[in-house]
N, C-alpha and C. Protein backbone atom coordinates (compact mmCIF):
# COMPACT_ATOMS: atom_id res chain seq x y z
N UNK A 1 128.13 94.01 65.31
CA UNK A 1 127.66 92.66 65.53
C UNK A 1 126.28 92.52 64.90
N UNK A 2 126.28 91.36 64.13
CA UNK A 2 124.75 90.91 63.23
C UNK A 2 123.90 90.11 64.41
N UNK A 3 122.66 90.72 65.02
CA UNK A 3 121.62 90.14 65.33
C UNK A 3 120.45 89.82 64.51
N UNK A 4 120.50 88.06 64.53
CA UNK A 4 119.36 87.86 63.60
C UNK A 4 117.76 88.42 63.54
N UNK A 5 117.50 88.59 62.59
CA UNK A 5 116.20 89.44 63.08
C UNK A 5 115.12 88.86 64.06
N UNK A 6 115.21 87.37 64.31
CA UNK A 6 114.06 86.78 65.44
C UNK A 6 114.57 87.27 67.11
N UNK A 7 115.71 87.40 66.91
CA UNK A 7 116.49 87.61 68.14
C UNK A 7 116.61 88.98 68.54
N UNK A 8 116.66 89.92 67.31
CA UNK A 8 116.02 91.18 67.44
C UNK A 8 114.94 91.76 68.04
N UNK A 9 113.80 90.88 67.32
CA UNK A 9 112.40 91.60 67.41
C UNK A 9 112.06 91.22 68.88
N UNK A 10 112.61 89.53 69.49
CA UNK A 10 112.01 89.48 70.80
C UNK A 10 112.45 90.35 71.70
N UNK A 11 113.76 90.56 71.45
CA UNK A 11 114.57 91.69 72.09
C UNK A 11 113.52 92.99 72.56
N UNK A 12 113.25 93.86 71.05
CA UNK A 12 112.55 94.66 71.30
C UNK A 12 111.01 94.50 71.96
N UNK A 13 110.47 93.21 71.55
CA UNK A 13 109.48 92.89 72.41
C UNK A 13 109.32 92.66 73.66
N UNK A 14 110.44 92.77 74.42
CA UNK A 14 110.49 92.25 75.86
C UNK A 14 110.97 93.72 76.38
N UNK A 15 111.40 94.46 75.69
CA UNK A 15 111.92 95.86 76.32
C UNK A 15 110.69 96.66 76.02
N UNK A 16 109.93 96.12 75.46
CA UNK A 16 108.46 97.22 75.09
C UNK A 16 107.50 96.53 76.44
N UNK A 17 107.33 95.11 76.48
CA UNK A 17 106.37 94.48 77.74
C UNK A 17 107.33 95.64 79.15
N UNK A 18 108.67 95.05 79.58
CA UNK A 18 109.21 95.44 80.44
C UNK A 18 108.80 97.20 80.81
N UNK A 19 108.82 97.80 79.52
CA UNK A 19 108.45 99.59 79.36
C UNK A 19 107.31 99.63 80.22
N UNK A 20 106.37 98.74 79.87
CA UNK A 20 104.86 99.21 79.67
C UNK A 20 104.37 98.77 81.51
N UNK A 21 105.69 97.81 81.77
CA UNK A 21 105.36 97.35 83.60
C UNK A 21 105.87 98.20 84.41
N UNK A 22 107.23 99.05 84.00
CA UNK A 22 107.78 99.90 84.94
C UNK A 22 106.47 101.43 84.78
N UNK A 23 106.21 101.59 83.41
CA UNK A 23 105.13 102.17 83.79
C UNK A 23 103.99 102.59 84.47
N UNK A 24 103.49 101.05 84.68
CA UNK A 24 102.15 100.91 85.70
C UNK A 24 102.49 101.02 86.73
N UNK A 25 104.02 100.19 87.34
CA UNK A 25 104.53 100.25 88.53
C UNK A 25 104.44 101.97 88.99
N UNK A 26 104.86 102.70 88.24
CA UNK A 26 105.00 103.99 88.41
C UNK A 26 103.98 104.66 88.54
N UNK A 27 102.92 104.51 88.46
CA UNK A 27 101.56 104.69 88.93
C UNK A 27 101.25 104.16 89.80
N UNK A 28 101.42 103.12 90.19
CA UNK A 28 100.78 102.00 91.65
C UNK A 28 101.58 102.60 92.69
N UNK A 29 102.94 103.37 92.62
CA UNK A 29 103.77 103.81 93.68
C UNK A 29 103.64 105.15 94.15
N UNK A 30 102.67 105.93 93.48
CA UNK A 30 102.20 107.26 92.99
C UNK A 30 100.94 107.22 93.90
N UNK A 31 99.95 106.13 93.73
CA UNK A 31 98.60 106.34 93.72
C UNK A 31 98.11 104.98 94.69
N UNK A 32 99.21 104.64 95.46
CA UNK A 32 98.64 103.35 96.80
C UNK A 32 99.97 103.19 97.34
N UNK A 33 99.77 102.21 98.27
CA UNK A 33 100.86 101.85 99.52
C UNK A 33 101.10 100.82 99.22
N UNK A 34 100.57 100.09 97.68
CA UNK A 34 100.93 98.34 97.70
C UNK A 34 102.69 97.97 97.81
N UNK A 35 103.00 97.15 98.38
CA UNK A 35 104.12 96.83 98.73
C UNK A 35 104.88 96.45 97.00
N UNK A 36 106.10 96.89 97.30
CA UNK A 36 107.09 96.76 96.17
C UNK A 36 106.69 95.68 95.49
N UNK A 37 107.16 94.61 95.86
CA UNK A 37 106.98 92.81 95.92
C UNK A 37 105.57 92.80 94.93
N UNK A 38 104.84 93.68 95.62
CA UNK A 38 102.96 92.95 95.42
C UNK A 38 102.80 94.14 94.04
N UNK A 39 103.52 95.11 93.70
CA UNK A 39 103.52 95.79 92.45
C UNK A 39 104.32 95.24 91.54
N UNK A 40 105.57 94.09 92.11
CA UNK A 40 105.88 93.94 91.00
C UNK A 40 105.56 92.47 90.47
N UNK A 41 105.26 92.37 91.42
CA UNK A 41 103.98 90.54 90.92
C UNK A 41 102.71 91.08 90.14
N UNK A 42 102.39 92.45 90.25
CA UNK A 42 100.95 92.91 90.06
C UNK A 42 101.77 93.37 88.03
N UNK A 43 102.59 93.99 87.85
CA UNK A 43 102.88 94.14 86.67
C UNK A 43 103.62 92.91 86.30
N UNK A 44 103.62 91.69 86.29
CA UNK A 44 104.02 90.55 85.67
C UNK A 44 105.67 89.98 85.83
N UNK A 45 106.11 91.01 86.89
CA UNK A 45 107.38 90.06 87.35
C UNK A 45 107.78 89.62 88.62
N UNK A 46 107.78 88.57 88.42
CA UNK A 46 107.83 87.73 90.00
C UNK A 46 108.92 87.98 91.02
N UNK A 47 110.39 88.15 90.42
CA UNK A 47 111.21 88.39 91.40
C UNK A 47 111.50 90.03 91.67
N UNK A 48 111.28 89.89 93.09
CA UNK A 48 111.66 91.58 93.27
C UNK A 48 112.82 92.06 93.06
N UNK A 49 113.98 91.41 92.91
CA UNK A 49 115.04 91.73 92.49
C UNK A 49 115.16 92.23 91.60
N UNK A 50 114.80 91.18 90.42
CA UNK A 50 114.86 91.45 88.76
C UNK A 50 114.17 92.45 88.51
N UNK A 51 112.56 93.01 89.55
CA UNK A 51 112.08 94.60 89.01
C UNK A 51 112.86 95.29 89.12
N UNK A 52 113.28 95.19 90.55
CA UNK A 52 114.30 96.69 90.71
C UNK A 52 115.81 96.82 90.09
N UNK A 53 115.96 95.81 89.32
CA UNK A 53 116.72 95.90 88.19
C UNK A 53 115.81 96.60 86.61
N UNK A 54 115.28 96.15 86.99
CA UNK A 54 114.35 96.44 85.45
C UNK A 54 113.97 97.91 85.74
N UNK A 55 113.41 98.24 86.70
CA UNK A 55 113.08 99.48 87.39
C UNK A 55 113.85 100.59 87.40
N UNK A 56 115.15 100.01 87.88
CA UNK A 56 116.47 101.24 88.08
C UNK A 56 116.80 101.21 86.55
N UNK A 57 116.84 100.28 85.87
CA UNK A 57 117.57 100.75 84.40
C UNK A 57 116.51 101.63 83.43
N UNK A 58 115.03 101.68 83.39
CA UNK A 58 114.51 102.62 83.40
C UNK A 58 114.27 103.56 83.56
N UNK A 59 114.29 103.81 84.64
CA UNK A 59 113.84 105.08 85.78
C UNK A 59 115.12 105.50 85.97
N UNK A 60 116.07 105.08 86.13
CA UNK A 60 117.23 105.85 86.96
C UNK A 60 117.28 105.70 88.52
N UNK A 61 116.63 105.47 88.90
CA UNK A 61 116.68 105.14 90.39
C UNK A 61 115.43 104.03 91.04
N UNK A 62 116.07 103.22 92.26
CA UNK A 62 115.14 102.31 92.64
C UNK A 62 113.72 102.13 93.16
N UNK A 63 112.70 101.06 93.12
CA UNK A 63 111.75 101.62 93.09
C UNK A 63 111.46 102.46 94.50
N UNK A 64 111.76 102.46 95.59
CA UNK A 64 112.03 102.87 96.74
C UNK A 64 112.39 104.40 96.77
N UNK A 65 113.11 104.31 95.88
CA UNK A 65 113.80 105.67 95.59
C UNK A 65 112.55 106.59 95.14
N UNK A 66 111.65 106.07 94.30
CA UNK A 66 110.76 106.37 93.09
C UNK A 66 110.07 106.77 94.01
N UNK A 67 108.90 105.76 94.58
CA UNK A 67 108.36 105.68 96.02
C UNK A 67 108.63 106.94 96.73
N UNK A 68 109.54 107.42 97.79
CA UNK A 68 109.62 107.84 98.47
C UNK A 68 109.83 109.09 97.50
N UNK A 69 110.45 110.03 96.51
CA UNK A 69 110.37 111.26 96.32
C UNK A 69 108.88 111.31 95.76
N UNK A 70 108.00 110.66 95.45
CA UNK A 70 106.58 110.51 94.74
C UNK A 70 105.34 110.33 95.82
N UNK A 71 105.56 110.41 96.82
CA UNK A 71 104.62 110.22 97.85
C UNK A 71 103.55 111.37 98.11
N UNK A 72 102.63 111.26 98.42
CA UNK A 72 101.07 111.79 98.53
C UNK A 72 101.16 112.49 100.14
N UNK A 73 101.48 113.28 99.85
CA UNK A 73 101.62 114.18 101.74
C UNK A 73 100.42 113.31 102.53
């Protein structure tokens, strides 16, 4: 299948923004207690759903999941 190249590049531009939020998220879940919701409003996506979609297809598992094996004794 031919994707035009504008439809391409945003493509890859939104999977590079999306990269760079599950990232930080992955630090904020590491290094504080901020609530799911308030990390994922804090990296630029509003519905908590859609992170932990965005989240699990990254990571492999939810942010909860992430969270809890990553926790600070």
């Amino acid at each position: 299948m031919y994707i035009a190249p504008q439809k391409r590049d945003t493509h890859v531009v939104k999977s590079h923004v999306n990269m760079l939020g599950v990232n930080e998220a992955m630090a904020l879940f590491i290094e504080s207690v901020i609530s799911i919701l308030d990390i994922a409003l804090k990296v630029g996506i509003p519905d908590q759903s859609h992170f932990a979609q965005v989240f699990k297809k990254s990571v492999g598992m939810t942010p909860r999941m992430y969270r809890k094996l990553n926790m600070k004794a």
